[in-house]
N, C-alpha and C. Protein backbone atom coordinates (compact mmCIF):
# COMPACT_ATOMS: atom_id res chain seq x y z
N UNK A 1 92.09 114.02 58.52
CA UNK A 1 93.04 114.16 59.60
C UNK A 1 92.38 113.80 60.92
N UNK A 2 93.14 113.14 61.95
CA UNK A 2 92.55 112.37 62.89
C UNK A 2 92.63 113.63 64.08
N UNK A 3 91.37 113.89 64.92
CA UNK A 3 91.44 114.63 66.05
C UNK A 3 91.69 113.73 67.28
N UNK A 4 92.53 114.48 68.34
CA UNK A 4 92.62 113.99 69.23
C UNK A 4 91.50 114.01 70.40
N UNK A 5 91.06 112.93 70.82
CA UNK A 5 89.40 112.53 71.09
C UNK A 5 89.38 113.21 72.73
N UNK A 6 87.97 113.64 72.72
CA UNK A 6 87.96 114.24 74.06
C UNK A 6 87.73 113.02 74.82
N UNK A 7 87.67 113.56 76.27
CA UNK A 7 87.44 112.71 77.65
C UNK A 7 86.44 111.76 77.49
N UNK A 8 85.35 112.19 77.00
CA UNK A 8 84.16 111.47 76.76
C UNK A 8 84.18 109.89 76.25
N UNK A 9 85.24 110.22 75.45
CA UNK A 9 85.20 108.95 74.54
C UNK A 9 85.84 107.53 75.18
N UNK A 10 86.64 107.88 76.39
CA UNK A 10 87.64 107.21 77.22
C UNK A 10 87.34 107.19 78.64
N UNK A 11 86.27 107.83 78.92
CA UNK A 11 85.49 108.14 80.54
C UNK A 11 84.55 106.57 81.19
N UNK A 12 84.46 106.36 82.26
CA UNK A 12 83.84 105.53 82.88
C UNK A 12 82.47 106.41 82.49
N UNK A 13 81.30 106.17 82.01
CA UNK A 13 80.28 106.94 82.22
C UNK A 13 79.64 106.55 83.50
N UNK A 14 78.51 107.07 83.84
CA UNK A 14 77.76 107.17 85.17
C UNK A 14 78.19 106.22 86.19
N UNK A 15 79.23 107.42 86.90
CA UNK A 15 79.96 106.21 87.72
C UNK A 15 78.79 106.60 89.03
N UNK A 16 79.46 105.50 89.67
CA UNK A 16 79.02 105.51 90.95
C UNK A 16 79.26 106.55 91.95
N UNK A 17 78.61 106.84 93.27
CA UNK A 17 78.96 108.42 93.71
C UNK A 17 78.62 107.90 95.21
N UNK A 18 79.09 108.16 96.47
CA UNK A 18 78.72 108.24 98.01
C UNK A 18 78.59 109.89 98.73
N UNK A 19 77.65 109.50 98.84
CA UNK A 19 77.54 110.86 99.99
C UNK A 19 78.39 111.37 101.10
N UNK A 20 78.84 112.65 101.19
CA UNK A 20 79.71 112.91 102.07
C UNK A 20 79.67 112.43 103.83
N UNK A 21 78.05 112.47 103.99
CA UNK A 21 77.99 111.81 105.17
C UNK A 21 78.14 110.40 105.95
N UNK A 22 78.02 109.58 104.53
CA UNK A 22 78.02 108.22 104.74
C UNK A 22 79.60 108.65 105.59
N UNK A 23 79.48 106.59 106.31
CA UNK A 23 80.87 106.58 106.85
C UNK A 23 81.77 105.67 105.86
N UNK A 24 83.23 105.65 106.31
CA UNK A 24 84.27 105.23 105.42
C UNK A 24 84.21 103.77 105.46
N UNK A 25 83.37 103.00 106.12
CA UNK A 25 83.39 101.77 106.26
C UNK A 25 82.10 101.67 105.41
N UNK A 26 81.14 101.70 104.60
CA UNK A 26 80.17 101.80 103.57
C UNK A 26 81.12 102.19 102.30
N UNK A 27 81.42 103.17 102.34
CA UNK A 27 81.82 103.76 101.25
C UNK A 27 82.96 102.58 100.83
N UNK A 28 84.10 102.16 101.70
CA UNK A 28 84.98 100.93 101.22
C UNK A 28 84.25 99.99 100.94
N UNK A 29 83.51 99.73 101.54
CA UNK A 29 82.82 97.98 101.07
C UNK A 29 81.76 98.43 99.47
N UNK A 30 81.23 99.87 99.92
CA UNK A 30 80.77 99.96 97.70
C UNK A 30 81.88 99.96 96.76
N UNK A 31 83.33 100.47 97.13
CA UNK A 31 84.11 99.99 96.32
C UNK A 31 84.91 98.33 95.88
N UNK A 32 84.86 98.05 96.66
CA UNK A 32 85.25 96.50 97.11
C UNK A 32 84.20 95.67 95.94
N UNK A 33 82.58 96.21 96.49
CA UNK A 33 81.59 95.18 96.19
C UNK A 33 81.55 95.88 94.43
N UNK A 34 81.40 96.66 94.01
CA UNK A 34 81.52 97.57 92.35
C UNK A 34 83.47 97.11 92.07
N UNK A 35 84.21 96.91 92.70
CA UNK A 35 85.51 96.48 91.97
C UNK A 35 86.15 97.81 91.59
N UNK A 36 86.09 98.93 92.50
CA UNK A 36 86.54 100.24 91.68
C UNK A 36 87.41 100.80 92.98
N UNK A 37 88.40 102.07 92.83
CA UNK A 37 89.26 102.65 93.40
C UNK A 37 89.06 104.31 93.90
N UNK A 38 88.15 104.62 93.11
CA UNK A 38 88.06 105.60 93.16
C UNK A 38 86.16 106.09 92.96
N UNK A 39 85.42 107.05 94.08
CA UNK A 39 84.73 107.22 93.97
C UNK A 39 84.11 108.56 94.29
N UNK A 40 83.77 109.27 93.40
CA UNK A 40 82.69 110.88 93.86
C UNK A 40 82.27 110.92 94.91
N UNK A 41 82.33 111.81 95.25
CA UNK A 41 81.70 112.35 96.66
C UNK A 41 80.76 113.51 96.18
N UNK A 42 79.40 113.61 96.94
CA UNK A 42 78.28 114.27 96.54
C UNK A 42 77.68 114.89 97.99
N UNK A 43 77.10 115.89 97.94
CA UNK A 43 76.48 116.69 99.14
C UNK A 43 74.95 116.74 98.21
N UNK A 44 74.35 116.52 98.68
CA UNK A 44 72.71 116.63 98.95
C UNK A 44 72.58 116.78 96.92
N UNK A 45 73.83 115.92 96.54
CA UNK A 45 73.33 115.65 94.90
C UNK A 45 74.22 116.40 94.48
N UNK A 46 75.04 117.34 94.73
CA UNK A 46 76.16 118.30 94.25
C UNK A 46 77.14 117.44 94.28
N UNK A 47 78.30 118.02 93.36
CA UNK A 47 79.75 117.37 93.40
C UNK A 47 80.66 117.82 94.47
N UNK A 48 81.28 117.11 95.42
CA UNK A 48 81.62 118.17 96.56
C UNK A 48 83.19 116.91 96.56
N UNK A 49 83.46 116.20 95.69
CA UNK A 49 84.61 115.61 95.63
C UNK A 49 85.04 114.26 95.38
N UNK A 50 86.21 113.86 95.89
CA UNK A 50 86.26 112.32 95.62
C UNK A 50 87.17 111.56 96.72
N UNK A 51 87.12 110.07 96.46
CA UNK A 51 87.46 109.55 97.91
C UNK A 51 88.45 108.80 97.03
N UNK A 52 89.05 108.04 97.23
CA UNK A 52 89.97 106.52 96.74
C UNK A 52 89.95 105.96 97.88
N UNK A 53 90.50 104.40 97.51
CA UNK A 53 91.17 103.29 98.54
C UNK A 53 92.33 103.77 98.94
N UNK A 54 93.01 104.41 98.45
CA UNK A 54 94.15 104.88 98.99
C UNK A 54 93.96 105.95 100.43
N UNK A 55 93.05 106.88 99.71
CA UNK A 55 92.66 108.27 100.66
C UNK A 55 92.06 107.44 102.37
N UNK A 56 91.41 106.27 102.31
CA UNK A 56 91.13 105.67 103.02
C UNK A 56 92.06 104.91 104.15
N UNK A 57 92.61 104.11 103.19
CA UNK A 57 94.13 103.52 103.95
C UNK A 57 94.65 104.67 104.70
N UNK A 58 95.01 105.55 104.17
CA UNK A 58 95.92 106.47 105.08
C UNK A 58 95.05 106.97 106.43
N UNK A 59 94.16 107.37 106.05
CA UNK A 59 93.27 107.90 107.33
C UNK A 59 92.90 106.78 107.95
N UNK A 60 92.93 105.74 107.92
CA UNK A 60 92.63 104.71 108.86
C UNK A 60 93.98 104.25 109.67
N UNK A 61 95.10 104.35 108.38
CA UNK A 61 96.32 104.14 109.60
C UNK A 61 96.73 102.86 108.77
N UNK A 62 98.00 102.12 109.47
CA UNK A 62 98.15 100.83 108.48
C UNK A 62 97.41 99.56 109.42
N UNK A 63 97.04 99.65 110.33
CA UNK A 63 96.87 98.95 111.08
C UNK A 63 95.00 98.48 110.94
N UNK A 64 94.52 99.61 110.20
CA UNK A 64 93.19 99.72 109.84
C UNK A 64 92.19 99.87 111.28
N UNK A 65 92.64 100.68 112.36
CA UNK A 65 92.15 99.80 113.89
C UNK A 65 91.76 101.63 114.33
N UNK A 66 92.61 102.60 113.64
CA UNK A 66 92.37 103.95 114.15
C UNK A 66 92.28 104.99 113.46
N UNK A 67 91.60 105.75 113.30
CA UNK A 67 90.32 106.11 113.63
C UNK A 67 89.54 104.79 113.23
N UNK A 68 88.27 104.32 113.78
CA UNK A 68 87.31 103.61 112.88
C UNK A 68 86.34 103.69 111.77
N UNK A 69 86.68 102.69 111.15
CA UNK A 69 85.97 103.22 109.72
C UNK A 69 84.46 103.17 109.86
N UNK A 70 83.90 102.97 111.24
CA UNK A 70 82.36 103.27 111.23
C UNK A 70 82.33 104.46 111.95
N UNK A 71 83.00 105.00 112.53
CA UNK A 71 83.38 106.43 113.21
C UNK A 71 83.45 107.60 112.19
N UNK A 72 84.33 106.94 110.85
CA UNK A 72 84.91 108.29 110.34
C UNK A 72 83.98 108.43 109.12
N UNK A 73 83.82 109.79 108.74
CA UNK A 73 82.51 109.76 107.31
C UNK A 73 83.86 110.68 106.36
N UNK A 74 82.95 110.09 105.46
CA UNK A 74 83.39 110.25 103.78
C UNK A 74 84.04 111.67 103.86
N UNK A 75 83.58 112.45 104.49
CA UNK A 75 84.00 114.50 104.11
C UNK A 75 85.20 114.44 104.89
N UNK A 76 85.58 113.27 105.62
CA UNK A 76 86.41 113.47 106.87
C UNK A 76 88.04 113.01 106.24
N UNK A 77 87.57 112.30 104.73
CA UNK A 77 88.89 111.62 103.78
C UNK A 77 88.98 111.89 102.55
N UNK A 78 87.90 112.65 102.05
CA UNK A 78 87.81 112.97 101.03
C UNK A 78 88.77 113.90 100.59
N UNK A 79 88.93 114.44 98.94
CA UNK A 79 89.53 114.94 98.52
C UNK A 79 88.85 115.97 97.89
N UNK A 80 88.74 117.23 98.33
CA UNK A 80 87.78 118.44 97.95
C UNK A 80 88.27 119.11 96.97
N UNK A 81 89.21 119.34 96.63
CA UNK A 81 89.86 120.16 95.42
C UNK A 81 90.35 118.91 94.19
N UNK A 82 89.28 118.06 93.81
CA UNK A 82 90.16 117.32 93.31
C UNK A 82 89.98 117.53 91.87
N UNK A 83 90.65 116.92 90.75
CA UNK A 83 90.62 117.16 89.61
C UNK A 83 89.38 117.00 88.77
N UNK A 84 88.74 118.33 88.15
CA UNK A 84 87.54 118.23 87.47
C UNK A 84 87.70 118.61 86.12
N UNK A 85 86.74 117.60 85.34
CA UNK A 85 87.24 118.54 84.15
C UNK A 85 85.85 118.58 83.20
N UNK A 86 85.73 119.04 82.10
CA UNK A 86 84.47 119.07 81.42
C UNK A 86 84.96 117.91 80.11
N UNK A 87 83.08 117.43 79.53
CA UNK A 87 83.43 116.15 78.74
C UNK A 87 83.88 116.39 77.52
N UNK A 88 84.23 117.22 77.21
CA UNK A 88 84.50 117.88 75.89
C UNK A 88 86.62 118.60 76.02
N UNK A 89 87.04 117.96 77.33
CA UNK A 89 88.22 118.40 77.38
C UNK A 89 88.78 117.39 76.72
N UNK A 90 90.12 118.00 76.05
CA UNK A 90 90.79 116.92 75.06
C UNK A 90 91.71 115.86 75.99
N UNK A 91 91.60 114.43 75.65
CA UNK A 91 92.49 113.44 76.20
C UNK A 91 93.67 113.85 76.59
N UNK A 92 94.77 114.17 75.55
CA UNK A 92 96.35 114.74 75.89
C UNK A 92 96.02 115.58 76.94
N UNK A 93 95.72 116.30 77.07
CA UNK A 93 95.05 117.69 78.50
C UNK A 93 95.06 116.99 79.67
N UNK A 94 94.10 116.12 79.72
CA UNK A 94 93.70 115.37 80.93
C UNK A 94 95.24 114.30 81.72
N UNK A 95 95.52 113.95 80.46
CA UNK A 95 96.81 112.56 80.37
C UNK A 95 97.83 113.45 81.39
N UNK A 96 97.87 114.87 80.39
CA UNK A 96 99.59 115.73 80.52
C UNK A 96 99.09 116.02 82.05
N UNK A 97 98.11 116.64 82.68
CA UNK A 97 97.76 117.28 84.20
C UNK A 97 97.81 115.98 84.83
N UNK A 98 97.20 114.98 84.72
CA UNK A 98 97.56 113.96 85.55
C UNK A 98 98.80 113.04 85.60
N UNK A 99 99.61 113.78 85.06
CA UNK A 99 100.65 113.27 84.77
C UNK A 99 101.59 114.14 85.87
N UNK A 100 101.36 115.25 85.31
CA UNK A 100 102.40 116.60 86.33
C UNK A 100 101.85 116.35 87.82
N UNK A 101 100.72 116.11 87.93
CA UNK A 101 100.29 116.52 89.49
C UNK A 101 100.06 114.86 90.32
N UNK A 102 100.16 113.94 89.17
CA UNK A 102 100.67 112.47 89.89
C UNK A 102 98.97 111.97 90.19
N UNK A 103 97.80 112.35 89.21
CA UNK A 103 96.82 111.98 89.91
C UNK A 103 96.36 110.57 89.74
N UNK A 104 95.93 109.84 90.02
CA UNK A 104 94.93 108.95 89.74
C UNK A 104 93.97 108.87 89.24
N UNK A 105 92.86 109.95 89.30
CA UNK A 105 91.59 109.77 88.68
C UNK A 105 90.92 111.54 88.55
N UNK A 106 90.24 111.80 87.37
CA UNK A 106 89.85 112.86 87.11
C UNK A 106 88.05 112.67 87.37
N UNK A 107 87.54 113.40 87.64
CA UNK A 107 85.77 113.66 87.74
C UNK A 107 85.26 114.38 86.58
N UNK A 108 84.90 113.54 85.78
CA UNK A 108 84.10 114.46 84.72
C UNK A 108 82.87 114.90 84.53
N UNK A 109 82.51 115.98 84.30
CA UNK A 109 81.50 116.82 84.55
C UNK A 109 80.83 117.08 82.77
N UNK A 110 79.30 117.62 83.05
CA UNK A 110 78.79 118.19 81.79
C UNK A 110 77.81 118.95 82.70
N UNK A 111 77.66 120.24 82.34
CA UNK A 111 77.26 121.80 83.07
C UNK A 111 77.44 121.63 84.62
N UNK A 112 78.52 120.72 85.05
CA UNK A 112 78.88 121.08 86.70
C UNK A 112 77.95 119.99 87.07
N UNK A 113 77.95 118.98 86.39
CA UNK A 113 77.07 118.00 86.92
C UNK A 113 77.85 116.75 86.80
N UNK A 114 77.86 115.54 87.85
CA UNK A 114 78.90 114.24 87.65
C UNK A 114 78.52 113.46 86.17
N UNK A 115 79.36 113.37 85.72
CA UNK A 115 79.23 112.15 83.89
C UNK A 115 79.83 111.41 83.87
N UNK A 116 81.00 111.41 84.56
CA UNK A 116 82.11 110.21 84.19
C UNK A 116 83.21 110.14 85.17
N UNK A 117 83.93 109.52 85.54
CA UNK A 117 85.51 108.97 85.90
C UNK A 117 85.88 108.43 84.93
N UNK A 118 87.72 109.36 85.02
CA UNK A 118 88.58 109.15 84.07
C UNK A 118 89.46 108.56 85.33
N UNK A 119 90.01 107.26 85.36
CA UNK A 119 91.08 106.55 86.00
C UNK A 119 92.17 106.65 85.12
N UNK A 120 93.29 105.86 85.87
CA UNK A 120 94.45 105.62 85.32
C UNK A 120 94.19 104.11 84.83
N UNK A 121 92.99 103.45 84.70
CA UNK A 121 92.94 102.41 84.09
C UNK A 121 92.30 102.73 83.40
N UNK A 122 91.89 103.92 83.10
CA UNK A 122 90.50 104.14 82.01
C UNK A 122 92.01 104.39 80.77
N UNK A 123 93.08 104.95 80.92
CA UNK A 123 93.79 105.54 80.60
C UNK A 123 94.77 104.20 79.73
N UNK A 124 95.00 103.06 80.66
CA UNK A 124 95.26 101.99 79.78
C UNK A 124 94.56 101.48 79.24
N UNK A 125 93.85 101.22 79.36
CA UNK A 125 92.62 100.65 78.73
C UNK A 125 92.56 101.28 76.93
N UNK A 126 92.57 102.41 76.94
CA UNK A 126 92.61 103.30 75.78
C UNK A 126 93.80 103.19 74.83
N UNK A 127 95.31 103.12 76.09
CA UNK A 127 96.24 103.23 75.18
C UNK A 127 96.52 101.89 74.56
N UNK A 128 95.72 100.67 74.86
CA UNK A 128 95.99 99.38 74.36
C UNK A 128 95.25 99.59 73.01
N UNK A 129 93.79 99.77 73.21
CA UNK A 129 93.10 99.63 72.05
C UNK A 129 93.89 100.81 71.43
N UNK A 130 94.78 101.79 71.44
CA UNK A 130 95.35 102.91 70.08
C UNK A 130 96.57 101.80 69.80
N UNK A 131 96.74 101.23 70.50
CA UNK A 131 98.47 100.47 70.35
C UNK A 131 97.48 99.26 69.32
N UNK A 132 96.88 98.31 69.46
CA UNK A 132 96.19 97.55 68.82
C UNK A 132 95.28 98.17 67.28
N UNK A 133 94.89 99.17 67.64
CA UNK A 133 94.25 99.75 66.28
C UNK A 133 95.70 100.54 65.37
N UNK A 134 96.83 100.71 65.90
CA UNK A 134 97.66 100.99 65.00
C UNK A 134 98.04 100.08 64.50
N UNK A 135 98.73 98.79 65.14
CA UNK A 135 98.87 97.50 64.80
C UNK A 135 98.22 96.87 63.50
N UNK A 136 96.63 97.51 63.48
CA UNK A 136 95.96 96.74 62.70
C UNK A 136 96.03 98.12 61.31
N UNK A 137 96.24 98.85 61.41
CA UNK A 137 97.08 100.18 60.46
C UNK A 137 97.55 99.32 59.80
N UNK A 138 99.11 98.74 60.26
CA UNK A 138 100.34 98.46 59.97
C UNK A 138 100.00 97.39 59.09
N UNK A 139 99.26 96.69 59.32
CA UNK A 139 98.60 95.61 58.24
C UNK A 139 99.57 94.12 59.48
N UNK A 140 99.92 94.28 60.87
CA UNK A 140 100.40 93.48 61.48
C UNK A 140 99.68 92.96 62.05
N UNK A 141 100.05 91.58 62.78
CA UNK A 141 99.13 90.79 63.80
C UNK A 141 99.71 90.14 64.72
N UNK A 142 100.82 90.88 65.45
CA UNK A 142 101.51 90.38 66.43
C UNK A 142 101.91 91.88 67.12
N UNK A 143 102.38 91.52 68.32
CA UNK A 143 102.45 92.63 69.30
C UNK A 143 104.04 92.61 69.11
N UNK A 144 104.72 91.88 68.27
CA UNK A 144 106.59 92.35 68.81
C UNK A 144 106.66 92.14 67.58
């Protein structure tokens, strides 16, 4: 009988992480230059939260001109309560909460320490290869 696979198995492992002090104009250009949306926020090596491109946009404004993004630091956009979970939490768990609370990206932890990002692309990414490995169940080789 097939278990339903924890976080681990579907997690970005050792993602990338910015310090709360850096400013928001560093922290955008490591996402830009790594190709990613979402990134940890860390205090002196602790987990103290997470940032996105989104969380950014808004605090900069649409105009991108106010506050400045060499003015404003990471703790100042960050997201402090944001979704944590341990690597051993089951997929459906993670899917169903980020589903209800509309998140984007979960921080995964092993003893309170950063291990992984779970995105909403980590999330397709997964459901293709289950849609494709059932496919190949079915004894099929076409998607329709």
């Amino acid at each position: 009988m097939k278990r339903i696979p924890a976080i681990k198995s579907v997690m970005t492992p050792f993602p990338y992480s910015v310090d709360e002090g850096a400013t928001v104009d560093v922290a955008l250009e490591f996402m830009r230059e790594h190709q990613i949306r979402h990134l940890p926020v860390t205090d002196g090596g602790e987990l103290a939260g997470m940032i996105s491109d989104r969380d950014i946009k808004l605090m900069l404004g649409p105009d991108f001109a106010y506050p400045k993004g060499n003015e404003l630091l990471v703790r100042d956009a960050m997201v402090r309560d944001a979704y944590v979970v341990d690597l051993g939490t089951r997929l459906d768990e993670v899917l169903q909460h980020m589903a209800e609370e509309q998140l984007g990206s979960a921080i995964v932890t092993r003893k309170g320490k950063l291990a992984g990002v779970f995105t909403v692309t980590d999330a397709c990414r997964a459901f293709a290869e289950h849609l494709r490995e059932q496919l190949r169940r079915a004894g099929g080789n076409t998607a329709a």
